[in-house]
PDB file of N, CA and C in Angstrom:
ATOM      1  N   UNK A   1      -3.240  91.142 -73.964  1.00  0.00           N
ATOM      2  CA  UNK A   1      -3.172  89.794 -74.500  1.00  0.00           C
ATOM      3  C   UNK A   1      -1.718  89.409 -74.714  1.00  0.00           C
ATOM      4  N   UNK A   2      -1.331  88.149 -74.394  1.00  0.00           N
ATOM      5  CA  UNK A   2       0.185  87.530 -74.590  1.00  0.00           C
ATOM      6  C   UNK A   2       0.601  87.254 -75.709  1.00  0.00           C
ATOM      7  N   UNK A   3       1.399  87.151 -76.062  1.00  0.00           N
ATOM      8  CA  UNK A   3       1.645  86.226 -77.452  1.00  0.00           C
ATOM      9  C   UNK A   3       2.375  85.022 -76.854  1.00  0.00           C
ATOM     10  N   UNK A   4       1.986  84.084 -77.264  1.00  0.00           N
ATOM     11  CA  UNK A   4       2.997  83.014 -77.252  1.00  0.00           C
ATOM     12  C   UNK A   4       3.836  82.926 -78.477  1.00  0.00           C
ATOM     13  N   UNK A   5       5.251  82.440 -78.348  1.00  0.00           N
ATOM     14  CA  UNK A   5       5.876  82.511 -79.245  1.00  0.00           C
ATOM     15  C   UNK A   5       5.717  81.041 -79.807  1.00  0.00           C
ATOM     16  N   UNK A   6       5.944  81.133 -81.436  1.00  0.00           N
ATOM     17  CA  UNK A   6       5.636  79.700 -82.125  1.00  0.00           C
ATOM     18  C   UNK A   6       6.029  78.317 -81.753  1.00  0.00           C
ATOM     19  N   UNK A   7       5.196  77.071 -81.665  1.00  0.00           N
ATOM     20  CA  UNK A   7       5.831  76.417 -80.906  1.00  0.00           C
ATOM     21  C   UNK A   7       6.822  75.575 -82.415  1.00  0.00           C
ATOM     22  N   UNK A   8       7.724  75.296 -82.377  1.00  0.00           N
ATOM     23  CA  UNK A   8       8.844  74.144 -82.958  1.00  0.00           C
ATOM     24  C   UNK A   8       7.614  73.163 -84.002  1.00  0.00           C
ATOM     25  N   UNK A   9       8.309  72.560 -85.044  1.00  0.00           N
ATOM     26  CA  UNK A   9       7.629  71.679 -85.635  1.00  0.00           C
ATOM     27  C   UNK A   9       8.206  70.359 -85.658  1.00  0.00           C
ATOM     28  N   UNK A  10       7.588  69.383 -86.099  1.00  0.00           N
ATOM     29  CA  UNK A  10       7.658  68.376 -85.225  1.00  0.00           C
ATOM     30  C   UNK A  10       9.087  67.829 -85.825  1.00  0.00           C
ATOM     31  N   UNK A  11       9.574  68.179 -86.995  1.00  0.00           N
ATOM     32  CA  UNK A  11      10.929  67.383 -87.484  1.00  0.00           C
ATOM     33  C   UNK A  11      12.041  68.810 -86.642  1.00  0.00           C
ATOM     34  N   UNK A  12      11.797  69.822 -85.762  1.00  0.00           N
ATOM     35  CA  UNK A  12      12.461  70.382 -85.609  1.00  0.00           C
ATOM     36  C   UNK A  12      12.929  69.752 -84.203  1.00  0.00           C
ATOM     37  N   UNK A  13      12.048  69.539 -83.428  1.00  0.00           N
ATOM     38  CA  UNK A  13      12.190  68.624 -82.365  1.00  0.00           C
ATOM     39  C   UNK A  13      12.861  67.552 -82.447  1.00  0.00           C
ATOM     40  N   UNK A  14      12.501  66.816 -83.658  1.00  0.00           N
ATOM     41  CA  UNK A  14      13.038  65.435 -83.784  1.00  0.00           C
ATOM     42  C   UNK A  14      14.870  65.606 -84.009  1.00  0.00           C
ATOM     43  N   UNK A  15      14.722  66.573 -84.731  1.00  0.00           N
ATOM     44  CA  UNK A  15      16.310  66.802 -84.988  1.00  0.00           C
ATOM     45  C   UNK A  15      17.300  67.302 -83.590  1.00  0.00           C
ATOM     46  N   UNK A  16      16.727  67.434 -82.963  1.00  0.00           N
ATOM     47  CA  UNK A  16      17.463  67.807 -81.309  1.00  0.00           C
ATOM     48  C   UNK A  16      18.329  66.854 -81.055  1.00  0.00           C
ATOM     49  N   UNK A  17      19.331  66.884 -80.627  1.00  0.00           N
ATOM     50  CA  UNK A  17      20.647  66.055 -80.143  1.00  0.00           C
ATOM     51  C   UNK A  17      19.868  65.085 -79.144  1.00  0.00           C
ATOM     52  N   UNK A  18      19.130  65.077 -78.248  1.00  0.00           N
ATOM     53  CA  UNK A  18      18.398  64.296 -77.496  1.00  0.00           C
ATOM     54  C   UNK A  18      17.753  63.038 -78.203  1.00  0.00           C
ATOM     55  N   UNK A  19      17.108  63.693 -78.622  1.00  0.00           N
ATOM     56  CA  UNK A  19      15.990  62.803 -79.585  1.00  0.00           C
ATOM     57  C   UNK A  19      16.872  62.300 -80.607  1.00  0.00           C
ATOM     58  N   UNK A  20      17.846  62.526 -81.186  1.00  0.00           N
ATOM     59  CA  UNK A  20      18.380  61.796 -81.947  1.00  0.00           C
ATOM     60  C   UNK A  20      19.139  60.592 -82.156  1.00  0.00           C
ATOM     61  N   UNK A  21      20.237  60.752 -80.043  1.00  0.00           N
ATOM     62  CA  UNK A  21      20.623  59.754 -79.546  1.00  0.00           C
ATOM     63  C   UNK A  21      19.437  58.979 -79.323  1.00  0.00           C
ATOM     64  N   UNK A  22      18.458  59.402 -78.939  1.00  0.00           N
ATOM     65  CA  UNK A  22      17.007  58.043 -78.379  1.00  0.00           C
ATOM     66  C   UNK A  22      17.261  57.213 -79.669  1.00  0.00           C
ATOM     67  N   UNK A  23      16.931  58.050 -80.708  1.00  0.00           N
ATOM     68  CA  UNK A  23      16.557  57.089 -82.184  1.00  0.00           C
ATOM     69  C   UNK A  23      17.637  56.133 -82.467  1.00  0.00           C
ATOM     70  N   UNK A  24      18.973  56.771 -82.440  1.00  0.00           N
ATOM     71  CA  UNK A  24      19.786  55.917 -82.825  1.00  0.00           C
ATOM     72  C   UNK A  24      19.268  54.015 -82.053  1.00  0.00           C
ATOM     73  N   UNK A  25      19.802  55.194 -80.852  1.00  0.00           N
ATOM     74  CA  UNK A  25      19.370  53.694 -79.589  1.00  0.00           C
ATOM     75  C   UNK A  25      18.690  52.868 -79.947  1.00  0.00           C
ATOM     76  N   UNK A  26      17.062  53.088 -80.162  1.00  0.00           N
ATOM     77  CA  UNK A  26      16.430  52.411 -80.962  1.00  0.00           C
ATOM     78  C   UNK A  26      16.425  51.623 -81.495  1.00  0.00           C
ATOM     79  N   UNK A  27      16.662  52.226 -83.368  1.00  0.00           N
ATOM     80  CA  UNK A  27      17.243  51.712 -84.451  1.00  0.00           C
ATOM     81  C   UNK A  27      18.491  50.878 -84.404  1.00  0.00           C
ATOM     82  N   UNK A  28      19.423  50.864 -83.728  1.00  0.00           N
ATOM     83  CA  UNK A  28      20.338  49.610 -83.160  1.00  0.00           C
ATOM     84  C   UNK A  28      19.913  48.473 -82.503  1.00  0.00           C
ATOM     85  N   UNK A  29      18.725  48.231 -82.190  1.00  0.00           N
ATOM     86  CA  UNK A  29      17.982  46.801 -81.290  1.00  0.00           C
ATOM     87  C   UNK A  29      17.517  46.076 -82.963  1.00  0.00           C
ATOM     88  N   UNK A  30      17.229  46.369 -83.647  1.00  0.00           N
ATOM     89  CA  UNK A  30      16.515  46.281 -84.630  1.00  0.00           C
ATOM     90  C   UNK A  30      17.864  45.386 -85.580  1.00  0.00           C
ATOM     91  N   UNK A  31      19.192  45.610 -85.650  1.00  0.00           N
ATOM     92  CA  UNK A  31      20.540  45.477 -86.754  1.00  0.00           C
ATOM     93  C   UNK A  31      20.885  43.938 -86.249  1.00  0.00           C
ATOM     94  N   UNK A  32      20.458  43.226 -85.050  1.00  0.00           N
ATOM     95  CA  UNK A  32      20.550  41.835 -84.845  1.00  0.00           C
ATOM     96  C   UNK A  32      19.196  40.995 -86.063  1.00  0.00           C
ATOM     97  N   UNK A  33      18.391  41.631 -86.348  1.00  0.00           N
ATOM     98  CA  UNK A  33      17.469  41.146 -86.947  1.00  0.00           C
ATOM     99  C   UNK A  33      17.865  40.518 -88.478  1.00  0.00           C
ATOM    100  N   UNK A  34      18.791  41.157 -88.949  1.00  0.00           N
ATOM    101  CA  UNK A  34      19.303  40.710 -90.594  1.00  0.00           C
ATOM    102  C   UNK A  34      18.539  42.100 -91.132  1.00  0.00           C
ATOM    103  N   UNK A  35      18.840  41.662 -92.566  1.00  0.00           N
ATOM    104  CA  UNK A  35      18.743  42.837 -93.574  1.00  0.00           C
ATOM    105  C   UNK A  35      17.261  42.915 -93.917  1.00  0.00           C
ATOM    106  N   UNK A  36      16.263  42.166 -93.388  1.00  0.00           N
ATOM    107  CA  UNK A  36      15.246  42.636 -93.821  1.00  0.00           C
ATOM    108  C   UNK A  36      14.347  42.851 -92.923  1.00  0.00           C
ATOM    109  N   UNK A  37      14.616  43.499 -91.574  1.00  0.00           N
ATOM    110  CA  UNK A  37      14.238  43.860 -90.498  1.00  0.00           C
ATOM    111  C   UNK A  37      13.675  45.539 -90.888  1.00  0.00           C
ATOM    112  N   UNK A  38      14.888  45.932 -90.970  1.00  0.00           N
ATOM    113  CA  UNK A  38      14.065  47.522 -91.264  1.00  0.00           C
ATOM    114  C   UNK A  38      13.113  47.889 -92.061  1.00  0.00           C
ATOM    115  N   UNK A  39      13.339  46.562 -93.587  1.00  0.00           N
ATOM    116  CA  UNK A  39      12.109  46.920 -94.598  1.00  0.00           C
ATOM    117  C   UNK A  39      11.010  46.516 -93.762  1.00  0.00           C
ATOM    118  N   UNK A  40      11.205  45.454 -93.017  1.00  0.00           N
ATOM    119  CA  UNK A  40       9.808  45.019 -92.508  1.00  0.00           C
ATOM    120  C   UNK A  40       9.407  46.471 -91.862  1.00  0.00           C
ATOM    121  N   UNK A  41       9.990  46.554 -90.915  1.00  0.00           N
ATOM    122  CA  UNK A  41       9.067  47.729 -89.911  1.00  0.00           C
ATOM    123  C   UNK A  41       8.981  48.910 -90.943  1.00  0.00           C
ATOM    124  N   UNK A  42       9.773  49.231 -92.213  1.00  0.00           N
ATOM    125  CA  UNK A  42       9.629  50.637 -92.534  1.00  0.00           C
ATOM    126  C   UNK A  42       8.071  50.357 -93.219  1.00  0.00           C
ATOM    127  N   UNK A  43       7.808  48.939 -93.835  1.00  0.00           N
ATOM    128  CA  UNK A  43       6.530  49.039 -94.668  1.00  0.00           C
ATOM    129  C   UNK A  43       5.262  48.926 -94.005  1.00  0.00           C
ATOM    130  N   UNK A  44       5.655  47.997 -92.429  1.00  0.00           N
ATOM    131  CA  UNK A  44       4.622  47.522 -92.188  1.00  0.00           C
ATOM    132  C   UNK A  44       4.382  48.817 -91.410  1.00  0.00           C
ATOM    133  N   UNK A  45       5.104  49.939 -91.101  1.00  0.00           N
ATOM    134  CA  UNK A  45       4.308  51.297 -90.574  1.00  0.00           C
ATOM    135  C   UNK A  45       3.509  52.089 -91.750  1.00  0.00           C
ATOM    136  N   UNK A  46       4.466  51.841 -93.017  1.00  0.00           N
ATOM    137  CA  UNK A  46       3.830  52.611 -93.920  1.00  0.00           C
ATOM    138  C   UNK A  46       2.143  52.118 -94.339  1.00  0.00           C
ATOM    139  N   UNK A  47       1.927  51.054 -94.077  1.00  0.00           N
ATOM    140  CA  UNK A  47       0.558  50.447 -94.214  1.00  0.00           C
ATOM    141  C   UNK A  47       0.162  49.924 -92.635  1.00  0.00           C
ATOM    142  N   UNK A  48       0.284  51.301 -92.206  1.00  0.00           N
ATOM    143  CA  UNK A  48      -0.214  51.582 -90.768  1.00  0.00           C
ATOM    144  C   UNK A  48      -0.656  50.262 -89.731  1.00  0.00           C
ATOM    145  N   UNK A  49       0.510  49.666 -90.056  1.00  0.00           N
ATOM    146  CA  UNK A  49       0.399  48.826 -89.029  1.00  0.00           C
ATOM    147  C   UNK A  49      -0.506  47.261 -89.773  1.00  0.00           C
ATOM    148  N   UNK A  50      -1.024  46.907 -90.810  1.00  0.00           N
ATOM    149  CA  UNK A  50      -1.651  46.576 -91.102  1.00  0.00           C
ATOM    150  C   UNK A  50      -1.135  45.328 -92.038  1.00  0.00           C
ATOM    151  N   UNK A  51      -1.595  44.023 -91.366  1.00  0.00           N
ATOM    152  CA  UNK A  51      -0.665  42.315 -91.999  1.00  0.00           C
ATOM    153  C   UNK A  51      -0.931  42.606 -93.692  1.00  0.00           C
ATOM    154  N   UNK A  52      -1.856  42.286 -94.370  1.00  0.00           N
ATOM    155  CA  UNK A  52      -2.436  41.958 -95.475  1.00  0.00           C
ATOM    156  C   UNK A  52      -1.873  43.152 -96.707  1.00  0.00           C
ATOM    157  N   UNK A  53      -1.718  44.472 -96.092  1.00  0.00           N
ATOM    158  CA  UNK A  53      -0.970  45.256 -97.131  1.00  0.00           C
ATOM    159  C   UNK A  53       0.214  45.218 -96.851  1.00  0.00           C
ATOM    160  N   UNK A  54       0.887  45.139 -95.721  1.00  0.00           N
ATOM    161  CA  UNK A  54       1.717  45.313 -95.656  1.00  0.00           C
ATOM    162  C   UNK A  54       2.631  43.607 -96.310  1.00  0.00           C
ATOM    163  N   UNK A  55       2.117  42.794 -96.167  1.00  0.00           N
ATOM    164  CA  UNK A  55       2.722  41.668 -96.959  1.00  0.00           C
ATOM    165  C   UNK A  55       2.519  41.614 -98.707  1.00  0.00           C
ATOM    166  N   UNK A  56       1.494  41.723 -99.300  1.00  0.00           N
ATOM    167  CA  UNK A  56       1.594  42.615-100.336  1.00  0.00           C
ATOM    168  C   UNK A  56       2.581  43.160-100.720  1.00  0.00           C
ATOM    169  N   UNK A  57       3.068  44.406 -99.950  1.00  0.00           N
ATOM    170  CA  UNK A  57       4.243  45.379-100.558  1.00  0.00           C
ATOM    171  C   UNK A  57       5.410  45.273-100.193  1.00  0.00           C
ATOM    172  N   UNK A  58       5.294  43.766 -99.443  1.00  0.00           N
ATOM    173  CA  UNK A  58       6.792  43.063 -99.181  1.00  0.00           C
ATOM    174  C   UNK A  58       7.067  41.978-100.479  1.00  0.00           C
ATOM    175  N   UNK A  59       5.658  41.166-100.784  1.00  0.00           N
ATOM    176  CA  UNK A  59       5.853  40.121-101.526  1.00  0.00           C
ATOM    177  C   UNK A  59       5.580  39.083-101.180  1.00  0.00           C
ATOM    178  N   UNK A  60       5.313  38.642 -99.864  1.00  0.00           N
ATOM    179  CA  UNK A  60       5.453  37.394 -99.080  1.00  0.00           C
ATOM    180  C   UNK A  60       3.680  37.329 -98.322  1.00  0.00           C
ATOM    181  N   UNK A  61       3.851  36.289 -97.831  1.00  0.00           N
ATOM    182  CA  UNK A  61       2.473  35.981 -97.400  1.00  0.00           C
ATOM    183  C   UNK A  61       2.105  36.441 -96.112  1.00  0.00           C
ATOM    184  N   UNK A  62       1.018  36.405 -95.657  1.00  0.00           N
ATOM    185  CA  UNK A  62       0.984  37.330 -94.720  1.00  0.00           C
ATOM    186  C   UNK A  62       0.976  36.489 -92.972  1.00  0.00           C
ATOM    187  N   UNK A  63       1.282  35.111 -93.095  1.00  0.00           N
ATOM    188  CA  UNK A  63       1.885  34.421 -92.296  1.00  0.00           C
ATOM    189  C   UNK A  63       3.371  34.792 -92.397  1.00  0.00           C
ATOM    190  N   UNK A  64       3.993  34.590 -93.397  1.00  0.00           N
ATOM    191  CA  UNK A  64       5.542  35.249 -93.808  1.00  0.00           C
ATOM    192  C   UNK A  64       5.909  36.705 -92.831  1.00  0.00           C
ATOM    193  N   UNK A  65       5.307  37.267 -93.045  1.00  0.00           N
ATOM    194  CA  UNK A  65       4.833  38.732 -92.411  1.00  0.00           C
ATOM    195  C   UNK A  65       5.109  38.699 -90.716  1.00  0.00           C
ATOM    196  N   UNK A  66       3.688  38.306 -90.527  1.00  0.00           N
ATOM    197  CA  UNK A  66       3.283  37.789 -89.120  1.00  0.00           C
ATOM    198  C   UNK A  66       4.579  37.557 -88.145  1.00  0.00           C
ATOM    199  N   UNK A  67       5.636  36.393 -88.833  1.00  0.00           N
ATOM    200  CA  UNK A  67       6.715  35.591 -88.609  1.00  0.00           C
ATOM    201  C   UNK A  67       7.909  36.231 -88.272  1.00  0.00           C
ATOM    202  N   UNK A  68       7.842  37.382 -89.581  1.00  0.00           N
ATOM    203  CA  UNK A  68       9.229  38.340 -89.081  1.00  0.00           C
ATOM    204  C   UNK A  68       8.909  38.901 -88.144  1.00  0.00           C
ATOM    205  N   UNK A  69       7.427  39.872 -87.757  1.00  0.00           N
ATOM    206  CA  UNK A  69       7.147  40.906 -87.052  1.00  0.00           C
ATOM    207  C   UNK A  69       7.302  40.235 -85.469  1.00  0.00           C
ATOM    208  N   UNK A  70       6.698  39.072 -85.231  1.00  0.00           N
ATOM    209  CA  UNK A  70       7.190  38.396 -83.735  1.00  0.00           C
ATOM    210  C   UNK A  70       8.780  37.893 -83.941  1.00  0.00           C
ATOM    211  N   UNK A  71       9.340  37.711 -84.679  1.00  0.00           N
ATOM    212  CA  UNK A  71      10.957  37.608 -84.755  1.00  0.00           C
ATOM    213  C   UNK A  71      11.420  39.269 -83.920  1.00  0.00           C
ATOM    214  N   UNK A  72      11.005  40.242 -84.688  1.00  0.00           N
ATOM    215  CA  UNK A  72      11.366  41.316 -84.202  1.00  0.00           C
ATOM    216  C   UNK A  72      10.648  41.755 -82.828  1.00  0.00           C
ATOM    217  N   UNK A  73       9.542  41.247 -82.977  1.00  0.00           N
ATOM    218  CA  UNK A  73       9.457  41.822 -81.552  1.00  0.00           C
ATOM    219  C   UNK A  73      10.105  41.025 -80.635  1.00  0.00           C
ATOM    220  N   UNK A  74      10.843  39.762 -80.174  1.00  0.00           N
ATOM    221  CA  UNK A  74      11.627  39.403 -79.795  1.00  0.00           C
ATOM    222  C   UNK A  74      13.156  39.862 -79.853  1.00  0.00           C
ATOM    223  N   UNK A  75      13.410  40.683 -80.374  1.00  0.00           N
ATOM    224  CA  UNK A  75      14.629  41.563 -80.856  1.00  0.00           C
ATOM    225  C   UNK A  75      14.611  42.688 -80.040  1.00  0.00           C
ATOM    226  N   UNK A  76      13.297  43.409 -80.000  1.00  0.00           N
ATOM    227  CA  UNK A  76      13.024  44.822 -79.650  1.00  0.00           C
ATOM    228  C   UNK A  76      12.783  44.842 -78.195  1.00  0.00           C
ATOM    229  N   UNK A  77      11.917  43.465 -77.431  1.00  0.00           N
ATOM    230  CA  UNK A  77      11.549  42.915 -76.355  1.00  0.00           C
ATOM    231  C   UNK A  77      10.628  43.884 -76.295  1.00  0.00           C
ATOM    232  N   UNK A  78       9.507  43.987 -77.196  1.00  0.00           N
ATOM    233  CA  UNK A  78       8.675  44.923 -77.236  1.00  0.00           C
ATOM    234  C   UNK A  78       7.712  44.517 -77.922  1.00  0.00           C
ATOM    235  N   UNK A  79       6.601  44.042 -77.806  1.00  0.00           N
ATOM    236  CA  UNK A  79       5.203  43.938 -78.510  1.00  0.00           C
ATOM    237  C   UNK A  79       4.976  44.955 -80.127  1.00  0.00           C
ATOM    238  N   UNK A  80       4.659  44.410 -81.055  1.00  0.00           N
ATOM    239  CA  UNK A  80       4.354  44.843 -82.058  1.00  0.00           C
ATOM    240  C   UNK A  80       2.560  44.629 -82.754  1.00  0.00           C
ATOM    241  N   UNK A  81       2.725  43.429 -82.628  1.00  0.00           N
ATOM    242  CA  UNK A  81       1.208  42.960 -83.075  1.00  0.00           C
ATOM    243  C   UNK A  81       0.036  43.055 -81.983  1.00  0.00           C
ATOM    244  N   UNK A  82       0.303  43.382 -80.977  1.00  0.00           N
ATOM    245  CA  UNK A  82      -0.837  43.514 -79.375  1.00  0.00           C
ATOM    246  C   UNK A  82      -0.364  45.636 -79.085  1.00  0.00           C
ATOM    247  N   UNK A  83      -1.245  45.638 -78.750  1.00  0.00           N
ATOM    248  CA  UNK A  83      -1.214  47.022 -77.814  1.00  0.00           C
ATOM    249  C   UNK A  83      -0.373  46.405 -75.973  1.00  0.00           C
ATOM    250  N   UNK A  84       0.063  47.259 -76.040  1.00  0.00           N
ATOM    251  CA  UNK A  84       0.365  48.381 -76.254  1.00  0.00           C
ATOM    252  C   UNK A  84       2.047  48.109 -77.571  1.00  0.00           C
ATOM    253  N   UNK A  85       1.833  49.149 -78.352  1.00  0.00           N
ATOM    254  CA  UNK A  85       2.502  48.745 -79.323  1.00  0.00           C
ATOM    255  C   UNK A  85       4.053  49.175 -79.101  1.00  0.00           C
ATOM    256  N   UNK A  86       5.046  49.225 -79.838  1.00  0.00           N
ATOM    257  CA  UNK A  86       6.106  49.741 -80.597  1.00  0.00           C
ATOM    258  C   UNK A  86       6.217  50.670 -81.696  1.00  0.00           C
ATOM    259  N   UNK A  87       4.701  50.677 -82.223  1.00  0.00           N
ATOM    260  CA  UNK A  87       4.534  51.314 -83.070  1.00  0.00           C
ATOM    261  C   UNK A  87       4.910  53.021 -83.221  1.00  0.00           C
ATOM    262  N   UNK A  88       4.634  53.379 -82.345  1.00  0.00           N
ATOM    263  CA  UNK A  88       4.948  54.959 -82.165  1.00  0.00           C
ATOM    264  C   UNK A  88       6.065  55.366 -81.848  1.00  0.00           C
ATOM    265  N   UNK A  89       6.673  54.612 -81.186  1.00  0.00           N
ATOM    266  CA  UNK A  89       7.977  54.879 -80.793  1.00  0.00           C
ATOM    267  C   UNK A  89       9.434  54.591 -82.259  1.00  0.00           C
ATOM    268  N   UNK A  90       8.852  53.497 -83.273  1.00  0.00           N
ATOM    269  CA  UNK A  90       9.370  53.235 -84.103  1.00  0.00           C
ATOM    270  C   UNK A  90       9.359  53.932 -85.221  1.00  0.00           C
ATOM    271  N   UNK A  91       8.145  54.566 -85.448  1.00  0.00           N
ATOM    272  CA  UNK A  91       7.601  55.581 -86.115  1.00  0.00           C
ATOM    273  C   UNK A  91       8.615  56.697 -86.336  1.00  0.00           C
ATOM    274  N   UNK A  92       8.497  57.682 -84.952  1.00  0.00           N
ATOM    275  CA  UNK A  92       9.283  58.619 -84.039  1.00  0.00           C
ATOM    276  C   UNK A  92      10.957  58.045 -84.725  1.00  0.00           C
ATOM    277  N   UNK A  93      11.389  56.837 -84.376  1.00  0.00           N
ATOM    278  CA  UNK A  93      12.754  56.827 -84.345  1.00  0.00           C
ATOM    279  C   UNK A  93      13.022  56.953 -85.785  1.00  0.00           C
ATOM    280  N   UNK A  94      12.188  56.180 -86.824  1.00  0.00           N
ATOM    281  CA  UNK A  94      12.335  56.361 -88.034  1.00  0.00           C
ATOM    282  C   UNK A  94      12.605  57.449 -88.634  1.00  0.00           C
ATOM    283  N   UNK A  95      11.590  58.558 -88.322  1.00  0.00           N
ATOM    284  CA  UNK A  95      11.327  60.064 -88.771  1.00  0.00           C
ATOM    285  C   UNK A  95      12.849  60.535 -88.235  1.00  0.00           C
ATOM    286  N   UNK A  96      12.705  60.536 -86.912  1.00  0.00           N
ATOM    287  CA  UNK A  96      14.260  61.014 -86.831  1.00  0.00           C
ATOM    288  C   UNK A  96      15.178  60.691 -87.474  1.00  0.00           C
ATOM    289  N   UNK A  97      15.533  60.320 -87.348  1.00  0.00           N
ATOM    290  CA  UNK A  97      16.802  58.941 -88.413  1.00  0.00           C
ATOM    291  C   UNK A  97      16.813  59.777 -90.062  1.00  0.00           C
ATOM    292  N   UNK A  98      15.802  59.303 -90.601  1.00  0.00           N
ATOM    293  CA  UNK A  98      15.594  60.443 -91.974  1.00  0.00           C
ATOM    294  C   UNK A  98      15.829  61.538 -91.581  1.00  0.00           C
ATOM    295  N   UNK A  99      15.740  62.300 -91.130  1.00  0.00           N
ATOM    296  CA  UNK A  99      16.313  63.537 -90.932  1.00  0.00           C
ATOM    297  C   UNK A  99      17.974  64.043 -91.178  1.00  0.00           C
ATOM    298  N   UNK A 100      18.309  62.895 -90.670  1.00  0.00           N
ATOM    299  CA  UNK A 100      19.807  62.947 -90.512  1.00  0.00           C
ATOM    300  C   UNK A 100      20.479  62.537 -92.600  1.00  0.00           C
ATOM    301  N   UNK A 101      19.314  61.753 -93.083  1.00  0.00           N
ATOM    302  CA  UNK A 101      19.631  61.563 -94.402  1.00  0.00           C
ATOM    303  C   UNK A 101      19.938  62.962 -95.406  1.00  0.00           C
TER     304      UNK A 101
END
């Protein structure tokens, strides 16, 4: 019988010089948006994607919401509110990014 040796965990990966330039990359499409671009995407992932909490734990209405998130996806040139999303990939860049904190 083989052993495979353990595979990496997932912030160990993320921390790779590779993956870290991706994130940056990323996270720089996003800094044309103004200062409340990142809260948007950091909350509206944290309430998985979802208008109604995620405006809630911004404060604003969930047209308000709606408004930034197609602002940004015009920023990102990347769909946010339709599949196929941004979502995972933003996710990913986020996690990385903290890492570096």
């Amino acid at each position: 019988r083989r052993e495979h040796p353990a595979a990496p965990d997932l912030d160990a990966v993320l921390s790779g010089p590779g993956i870290q330039d991706w994130a940056a990359q990323q996270l720089r499409q996003i800094a044309p948006a103004g200062p409340t671009a990142e809260e948007t995407l950091r909350t509206w992932l944290r309430c998985e994607a979802q208008l109604a909490p995620t405006a809630a734990e911004l404060g604003i209405s969930v047209p308000g919401t709606r408004k930034r998130l197609v602002r940004l996806e015009a920023v990102l040139h990347r769909s946010l509110l339709r599949t196929p999303s941004a979502r995972y990939d933003l996710w990913t860049a986020f996690r990385a990014a903290d890492l570096l904190v």
